[in-house]
C-alpha atoms as a PDB file:
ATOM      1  CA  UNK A   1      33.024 -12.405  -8.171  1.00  0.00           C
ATOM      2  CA  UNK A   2      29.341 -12.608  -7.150  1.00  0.00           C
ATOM      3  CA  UNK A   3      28.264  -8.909  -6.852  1.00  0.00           C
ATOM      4  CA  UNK A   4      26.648  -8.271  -3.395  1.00  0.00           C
ATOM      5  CA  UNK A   5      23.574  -5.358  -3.338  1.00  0.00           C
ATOM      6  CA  UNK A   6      22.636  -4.405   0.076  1.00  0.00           C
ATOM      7  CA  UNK A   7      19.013  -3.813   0.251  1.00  0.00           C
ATOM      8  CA  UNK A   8      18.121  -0.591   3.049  1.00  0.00           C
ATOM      9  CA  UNK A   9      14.779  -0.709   2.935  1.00  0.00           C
ATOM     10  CA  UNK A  10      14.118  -2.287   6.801  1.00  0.00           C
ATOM     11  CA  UNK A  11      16.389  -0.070   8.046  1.00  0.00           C
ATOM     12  CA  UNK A  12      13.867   2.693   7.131  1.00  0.00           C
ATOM     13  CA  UNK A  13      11.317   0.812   8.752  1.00  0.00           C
ATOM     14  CA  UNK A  14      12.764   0.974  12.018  1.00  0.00           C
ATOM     15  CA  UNK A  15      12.821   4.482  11.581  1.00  0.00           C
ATOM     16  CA  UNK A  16       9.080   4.508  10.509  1.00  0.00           C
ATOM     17  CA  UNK A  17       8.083   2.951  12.990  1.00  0.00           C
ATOM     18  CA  UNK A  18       8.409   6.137  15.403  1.00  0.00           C
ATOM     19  CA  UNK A  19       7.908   8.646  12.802  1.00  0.00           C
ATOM     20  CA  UNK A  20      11.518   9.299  13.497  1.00  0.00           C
ATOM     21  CA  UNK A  21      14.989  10.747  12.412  1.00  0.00           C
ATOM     22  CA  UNK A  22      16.927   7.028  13.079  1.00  0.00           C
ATOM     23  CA  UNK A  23      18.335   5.248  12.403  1.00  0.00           C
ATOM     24  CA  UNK A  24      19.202   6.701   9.002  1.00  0.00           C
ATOM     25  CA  UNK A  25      19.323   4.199   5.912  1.00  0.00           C
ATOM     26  CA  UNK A  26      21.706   6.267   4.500  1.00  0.00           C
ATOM     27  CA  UNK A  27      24.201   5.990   7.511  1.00  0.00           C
ATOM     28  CA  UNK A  28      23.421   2.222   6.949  1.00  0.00           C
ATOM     29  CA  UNK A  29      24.284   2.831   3.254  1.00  0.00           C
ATOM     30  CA  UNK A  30      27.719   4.170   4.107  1.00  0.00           C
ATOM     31  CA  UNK A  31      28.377   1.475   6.335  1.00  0.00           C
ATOM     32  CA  UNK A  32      27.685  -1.730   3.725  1.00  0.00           C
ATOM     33  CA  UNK A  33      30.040   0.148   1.498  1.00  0.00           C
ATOM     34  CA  UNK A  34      32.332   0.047   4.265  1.00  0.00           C
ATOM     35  CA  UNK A  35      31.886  -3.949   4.664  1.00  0.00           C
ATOM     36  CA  UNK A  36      32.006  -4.649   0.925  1.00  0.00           C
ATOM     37  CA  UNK A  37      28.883  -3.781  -0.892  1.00  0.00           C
ATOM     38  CA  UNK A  38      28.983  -3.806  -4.553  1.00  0.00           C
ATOM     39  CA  UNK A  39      25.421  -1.717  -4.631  1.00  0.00           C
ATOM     40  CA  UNK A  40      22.591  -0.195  -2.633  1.00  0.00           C
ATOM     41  CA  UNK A  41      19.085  -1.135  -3.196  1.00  0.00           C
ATOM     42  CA  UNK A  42      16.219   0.503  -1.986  1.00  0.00           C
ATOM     43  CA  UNK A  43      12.633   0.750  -2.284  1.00  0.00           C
ATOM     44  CA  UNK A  44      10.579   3.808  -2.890  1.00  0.00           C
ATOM     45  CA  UNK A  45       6.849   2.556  -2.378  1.00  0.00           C
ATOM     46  CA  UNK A  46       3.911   4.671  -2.819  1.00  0.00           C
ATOM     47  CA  UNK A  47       2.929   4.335   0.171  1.00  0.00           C
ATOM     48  CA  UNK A  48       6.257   5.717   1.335  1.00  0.00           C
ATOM     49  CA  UNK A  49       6.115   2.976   4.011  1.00  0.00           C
ATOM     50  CA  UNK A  50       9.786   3.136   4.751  1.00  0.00           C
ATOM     51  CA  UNK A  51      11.912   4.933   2.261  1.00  0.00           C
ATOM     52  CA  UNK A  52      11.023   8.385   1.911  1.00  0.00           C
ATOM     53  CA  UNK A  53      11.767  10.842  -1.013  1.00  0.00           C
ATOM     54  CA  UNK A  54      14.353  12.747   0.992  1.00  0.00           C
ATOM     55  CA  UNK A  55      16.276   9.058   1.057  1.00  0.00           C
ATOM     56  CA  UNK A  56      16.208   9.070  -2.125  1.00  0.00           C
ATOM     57  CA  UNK A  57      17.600  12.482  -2.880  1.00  0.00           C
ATOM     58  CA  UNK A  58      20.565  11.899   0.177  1.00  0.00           C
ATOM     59  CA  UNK A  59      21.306   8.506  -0.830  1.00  0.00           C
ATOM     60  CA  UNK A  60      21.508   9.687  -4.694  1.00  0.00           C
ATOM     61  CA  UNK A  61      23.961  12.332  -3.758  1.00  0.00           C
ATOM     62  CA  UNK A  62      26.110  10.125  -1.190  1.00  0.00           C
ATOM     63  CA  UNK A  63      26.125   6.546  -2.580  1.00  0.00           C
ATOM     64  CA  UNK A  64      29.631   5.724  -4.251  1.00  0.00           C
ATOM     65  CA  UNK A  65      29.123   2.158  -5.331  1.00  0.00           C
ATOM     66  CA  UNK A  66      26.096   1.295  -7.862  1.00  0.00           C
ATOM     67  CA  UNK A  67      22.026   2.242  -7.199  1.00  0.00           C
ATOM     68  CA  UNK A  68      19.738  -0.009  -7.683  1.00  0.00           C
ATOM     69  CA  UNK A  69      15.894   1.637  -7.021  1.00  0.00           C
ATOM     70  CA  UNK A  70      13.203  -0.829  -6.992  1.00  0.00           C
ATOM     71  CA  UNK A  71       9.840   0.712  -7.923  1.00  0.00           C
ATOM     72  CA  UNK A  72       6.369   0.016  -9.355  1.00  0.00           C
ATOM     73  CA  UNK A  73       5.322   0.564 -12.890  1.00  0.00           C
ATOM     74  CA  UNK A  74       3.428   3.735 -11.068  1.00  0.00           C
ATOM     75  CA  UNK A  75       3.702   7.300 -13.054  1.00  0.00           C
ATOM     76  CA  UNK A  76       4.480   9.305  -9.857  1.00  0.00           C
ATOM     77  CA  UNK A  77       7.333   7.216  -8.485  1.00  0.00           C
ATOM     78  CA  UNK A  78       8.835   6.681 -12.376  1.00  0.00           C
ATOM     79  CA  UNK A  79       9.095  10.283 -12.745  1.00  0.00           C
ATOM     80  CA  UNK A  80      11.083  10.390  -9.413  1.00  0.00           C
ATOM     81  CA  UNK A  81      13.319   7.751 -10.260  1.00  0.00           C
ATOM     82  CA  UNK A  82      13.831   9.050 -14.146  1.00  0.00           C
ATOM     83  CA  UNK A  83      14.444  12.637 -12.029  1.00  0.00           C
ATOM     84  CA  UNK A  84      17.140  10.650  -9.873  1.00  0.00           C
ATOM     85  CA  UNK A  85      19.054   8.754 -12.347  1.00  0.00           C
ATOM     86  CA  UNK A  86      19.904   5.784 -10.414  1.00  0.00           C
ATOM     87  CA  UNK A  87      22.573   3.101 -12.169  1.00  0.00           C
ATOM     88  CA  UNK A  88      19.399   0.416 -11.911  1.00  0.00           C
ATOM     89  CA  UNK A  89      15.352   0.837 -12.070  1.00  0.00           C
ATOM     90  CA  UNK A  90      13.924  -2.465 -10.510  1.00  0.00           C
ATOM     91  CA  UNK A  91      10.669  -2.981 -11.641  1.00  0.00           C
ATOM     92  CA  UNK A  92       8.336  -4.531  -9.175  1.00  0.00           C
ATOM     93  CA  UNK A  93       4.923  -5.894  -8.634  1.00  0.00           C
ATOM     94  CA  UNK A  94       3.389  -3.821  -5.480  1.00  0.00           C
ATOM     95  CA  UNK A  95       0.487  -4.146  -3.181  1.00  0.00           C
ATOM     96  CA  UNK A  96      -0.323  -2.050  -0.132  1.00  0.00           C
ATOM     97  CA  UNK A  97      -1.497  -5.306   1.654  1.00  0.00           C
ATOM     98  CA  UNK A  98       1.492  -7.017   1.686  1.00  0.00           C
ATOM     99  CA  UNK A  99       4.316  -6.808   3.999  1.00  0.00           C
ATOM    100  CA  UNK A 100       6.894  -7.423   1.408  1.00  0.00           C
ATOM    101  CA  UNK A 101       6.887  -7.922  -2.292  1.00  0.00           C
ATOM    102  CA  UNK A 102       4.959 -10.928  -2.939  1.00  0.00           C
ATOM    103  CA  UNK A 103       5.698 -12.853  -6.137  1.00  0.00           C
ATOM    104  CA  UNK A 104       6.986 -11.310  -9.455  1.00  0.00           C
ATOM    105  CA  UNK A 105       5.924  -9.498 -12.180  1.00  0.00           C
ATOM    106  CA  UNK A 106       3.258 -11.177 -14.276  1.00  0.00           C
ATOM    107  CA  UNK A 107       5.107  -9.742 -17.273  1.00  0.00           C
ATOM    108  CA  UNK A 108       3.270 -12.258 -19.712  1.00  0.00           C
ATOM    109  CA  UNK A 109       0.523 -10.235 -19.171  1.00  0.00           C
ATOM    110  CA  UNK A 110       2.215  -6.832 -19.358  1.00  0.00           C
ATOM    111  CA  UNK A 111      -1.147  -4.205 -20.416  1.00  0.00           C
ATOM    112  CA  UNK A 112       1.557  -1.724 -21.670  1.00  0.00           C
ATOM    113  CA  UNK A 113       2.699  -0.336 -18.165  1.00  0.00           C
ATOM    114  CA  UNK A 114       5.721  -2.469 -17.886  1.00  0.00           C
ATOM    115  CA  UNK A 115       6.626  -1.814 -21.430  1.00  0.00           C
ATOM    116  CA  UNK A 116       5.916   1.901 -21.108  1.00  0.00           C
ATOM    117  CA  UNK A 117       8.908   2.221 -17.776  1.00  0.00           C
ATOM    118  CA  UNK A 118      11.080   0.349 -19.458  1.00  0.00           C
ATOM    119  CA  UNK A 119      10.956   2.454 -22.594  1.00  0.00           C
ATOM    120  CA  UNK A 120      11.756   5.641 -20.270  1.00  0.00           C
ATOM    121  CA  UNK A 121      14.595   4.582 -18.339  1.00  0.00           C
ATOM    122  CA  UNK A 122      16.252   3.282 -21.833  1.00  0.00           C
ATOM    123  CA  UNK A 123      15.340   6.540 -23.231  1.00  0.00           C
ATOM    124  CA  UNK A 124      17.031   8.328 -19.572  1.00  0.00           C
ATOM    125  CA  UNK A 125      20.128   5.643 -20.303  1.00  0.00           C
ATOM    126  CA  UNK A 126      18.930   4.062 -16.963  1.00  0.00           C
ATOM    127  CA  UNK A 127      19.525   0.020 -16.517  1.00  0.00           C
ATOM    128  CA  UNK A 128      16.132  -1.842 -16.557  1.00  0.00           C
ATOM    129  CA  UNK A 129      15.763  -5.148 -14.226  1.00  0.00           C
ATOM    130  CA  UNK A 130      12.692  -7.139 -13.705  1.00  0.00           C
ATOM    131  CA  UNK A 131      11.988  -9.065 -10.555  1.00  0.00           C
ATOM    132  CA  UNK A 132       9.972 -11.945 -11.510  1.00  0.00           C
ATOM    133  CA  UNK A 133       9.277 -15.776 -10.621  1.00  0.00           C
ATOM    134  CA  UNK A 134      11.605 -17.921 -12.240  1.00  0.00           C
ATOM    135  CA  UNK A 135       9.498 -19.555 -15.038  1.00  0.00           C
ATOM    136  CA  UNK A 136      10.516 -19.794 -18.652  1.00  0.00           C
ATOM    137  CA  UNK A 137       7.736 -18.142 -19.945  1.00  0.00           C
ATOM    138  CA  UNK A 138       8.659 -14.709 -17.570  1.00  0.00           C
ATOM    139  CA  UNK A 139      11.868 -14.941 -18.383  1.00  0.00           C
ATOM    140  CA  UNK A 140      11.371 -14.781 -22.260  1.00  0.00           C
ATOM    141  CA  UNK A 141       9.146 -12.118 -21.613  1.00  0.00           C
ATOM    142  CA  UNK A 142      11.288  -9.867 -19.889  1.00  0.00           C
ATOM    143  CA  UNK A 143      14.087 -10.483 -22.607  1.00  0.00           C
ATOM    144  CA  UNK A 144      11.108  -9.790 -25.169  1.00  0.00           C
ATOM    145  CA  UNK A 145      11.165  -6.159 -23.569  1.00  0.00           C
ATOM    146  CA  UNK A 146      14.903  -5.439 -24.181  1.00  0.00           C
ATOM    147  CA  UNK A 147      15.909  -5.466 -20.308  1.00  0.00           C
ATOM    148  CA  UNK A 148      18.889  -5.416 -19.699  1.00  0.00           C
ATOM    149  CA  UNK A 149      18.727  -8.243 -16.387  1.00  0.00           C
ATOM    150  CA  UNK A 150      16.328 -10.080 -14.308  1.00  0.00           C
ATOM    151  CA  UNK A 151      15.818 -10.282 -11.050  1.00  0.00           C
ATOM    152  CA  UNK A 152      14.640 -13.997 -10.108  1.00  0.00           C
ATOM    153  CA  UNK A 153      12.580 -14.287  -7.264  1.00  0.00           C
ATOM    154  CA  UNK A 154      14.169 -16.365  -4.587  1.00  0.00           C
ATOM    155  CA  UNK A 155      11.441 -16.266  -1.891  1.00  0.00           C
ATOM    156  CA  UNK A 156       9.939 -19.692  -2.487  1.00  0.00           C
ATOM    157  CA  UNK A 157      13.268 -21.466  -2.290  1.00  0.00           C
ATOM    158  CA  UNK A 158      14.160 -19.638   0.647  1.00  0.00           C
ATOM    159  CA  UNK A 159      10.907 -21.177   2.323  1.00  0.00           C
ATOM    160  CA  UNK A 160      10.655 -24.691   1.178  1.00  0.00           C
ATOM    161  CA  UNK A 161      12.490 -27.572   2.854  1.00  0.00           C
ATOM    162  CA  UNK A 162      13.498 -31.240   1.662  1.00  0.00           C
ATOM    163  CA  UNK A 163      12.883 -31.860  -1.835  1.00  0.00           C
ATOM    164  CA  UNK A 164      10.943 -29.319  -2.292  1.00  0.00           C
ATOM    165  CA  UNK A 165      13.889 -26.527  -1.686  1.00  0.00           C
ATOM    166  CA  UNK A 166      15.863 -28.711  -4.466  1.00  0.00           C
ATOM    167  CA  UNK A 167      12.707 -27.948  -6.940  1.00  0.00           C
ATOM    168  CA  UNK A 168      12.916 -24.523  -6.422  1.00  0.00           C
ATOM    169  CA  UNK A 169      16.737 -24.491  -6.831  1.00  0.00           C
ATOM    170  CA  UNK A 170      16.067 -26.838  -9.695  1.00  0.00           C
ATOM    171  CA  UNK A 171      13.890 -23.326 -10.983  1.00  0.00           C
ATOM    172  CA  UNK A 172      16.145 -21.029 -10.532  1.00  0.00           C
ATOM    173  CA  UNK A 173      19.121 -22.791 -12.223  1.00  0.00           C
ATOM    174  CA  UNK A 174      16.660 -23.677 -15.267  1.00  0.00           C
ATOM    175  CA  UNK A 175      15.348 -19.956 -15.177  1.00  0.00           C
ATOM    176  CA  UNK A 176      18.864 -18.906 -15.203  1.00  0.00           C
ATOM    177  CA  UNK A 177      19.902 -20.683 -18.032  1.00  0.00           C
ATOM    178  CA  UNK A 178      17.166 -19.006 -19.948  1.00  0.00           C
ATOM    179  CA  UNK A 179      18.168 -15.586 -18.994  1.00  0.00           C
ATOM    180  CA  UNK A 180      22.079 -16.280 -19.980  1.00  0.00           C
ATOM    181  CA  UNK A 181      20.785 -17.689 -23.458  1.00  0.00           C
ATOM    182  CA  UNK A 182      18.521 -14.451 -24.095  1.00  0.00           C
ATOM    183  CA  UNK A 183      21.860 -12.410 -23.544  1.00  0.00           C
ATOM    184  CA  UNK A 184      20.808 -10.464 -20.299  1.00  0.00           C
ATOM    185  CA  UNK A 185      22.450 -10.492 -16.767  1.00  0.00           C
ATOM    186  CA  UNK A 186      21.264 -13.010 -13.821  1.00  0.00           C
ATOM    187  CA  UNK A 187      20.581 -11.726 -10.240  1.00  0.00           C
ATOM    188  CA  UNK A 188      18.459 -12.904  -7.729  1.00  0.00           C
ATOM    189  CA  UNK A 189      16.960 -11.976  -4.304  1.00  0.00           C
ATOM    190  CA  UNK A 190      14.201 -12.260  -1.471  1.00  0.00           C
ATOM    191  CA  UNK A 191      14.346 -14.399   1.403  1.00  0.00           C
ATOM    192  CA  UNK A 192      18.295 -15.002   1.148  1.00  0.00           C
ATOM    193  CA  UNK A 193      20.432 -15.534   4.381  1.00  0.00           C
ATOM    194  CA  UNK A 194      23.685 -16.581   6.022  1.00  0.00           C
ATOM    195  CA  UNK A 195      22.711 -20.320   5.437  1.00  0.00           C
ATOM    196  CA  UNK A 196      20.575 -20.562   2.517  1.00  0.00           C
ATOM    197  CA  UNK A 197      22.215 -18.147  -0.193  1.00  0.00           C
ATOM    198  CA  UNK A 198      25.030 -20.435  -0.822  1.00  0.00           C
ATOM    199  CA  UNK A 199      23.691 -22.657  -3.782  1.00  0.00           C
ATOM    200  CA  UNK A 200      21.838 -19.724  -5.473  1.00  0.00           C
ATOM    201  CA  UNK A 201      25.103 -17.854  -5.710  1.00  0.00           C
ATOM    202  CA  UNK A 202      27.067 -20.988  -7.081  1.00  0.00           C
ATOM    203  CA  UNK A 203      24.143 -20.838 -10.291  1.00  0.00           C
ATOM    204  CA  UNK A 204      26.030 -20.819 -13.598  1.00  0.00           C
ATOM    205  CA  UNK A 205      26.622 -17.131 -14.590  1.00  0.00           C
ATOM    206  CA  UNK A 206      25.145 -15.536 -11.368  1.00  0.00           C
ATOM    207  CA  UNK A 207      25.990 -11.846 -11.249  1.00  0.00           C
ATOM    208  CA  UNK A 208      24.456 -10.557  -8.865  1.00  0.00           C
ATOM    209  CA  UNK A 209      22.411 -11.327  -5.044  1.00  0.00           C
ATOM    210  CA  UNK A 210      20.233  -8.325  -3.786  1.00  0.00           C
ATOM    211  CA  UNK A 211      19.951  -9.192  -0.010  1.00  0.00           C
ATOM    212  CA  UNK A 212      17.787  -7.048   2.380  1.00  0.00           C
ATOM    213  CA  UNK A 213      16.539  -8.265   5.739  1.00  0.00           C
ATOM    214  CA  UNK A 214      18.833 -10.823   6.873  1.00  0.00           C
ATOM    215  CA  UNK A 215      21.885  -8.924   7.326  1.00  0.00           C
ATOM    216  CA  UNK A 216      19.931  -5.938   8.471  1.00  0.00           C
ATOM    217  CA  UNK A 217      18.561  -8.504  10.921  1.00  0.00           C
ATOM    218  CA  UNK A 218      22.663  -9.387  12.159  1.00  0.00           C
ATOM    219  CA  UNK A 219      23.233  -5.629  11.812  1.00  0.00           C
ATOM    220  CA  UNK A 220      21.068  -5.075  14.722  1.00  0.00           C
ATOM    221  CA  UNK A 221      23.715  -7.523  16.812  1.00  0.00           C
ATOM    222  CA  UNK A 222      26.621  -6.866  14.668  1.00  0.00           C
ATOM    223  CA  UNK A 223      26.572  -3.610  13.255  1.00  0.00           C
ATOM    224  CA  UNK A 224      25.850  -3.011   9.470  1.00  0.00           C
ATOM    225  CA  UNK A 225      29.784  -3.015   8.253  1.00  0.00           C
ATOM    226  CA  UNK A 226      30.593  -6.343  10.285  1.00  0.00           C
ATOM    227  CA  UNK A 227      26.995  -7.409   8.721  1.00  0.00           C
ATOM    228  CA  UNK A 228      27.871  -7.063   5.191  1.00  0.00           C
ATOM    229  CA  UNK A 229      31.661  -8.215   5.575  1.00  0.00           C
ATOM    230  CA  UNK A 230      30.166 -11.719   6.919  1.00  0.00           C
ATOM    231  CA  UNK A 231      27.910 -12.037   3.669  1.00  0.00           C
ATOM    232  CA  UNK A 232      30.838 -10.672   1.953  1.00  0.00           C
ATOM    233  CA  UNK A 233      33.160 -13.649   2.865  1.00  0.00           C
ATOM    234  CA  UNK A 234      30.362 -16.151   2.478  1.00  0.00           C
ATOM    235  CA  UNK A 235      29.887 -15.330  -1.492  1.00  0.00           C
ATOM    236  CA  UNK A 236      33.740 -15.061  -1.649  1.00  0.00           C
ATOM    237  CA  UNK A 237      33.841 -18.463  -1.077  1.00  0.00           C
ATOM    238  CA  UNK A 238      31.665 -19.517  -3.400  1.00  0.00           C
ATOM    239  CA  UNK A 239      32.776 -17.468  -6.645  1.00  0.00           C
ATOM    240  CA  UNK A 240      35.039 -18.796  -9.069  1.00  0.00           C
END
């Protein structure tokens, strides 16, 4: 079975957006657990643009299905994921320009950084995963560093149409097969949906889907547990 991770992160923004109390990510948390979640993701950014440390802390202590905390390769946010012990470290590329996370790591040309977080969750007995593009050479990489998974980026598939989608699923499966042959685990997010996630789930030896704004997006006219259920039954269908 295709394990589904719930990403809370835009729930957060909502909240951010008024400088607010709500709505709470981790309500929203207890709720995708409620509709099937196999994990929680979230993403504590430096610029604490939606999730803030107190998430963290609440969401450490009330979470009953796996963590999974996406993060940069910064010393400040480390330390307070190494402090919180979360199942999964995430390892991201981050910009305070973008919107979202934009593109993978570029961990062929890791300076040390990469290298460095990696060593201290191992050392913490934290799982390491790498978001990057899916291209051989990242992919080797990352298994070069003794993760333990990678995170393919999805977010070019999820844009292109015609025969350019079937390139970038054509990526993804051969980026796949790389991971599976290096021995570590296969998950993938960014962009995913209710109509597109489908064919990236059905990828030989998919574990795992981290999925983020689309079902908080049917949340809003659903509810979060109905949400999650619906992308629950979707990837049911497609697992062996």
């Amino acid at each position: 079975m295709i394990e589904l991770g719930i990403n809370i992160d835009h729930v957060a923004t909502v909240r951010q957006a008024r400088r607010t109390f709500e709505p709470d990510p981790v309500v929203a948390a207890a709720l995708a657990e409620q509709g099937g979640a196999d994990g929680i993701t979230f993403h504590l950014r430096e610029d604490r643009r939606h999730i803030q440390d107190r998430d963290v802390e609440v969401l450490m202590k009330t979470v009953t299905v796996k963590t999974n905390m996406e993060l940069a390769c910064a010393d400040e946010v480390v330390a307070i994921a190494l402090a919180a012990r979360p199942d999964w470290a995430l390892l991201v590329p981050e910009s305070r320009e973008e919107v979202t996370t934009e593109g993978g790591l570029n961990v062929t040309g890791d300076t040390g950084r990469i290298k460095k977080a990696i060593e201290q969750f191992k050392q913490a007995g934290i799982l390491v995963s790498l978001f990057i593009d899916p291209e051989p050479d990242q992919v080797k990489a990352s298994a070069d560093l003794g993760v333990d998974a990678v995170e393919l980026h999805t977010g070019p598939y999820a844009l292109a149409k015609g025969e350019a989608h079937q390139h970038e699923l054509g990526r993804l499966i051969d980026a796949g097969k790389i991971a599976c042959d290096a021995g570590i685990r296969l998950h993938a997010g960014h962009g995913l949906n209710y109509v597109n996630v489908r064919p990236v789930a059905a990828i030989d030896n998919m574990i795992e889907l981290n999925i983020g704004h689309s079902i908080v997006s049917r949340a809003v006219m659903v509810g979060m547990k109905e949400a999650v259920a619906e992308m629950r039954r979707i990837l049911d269908l497609v697992s062996p």
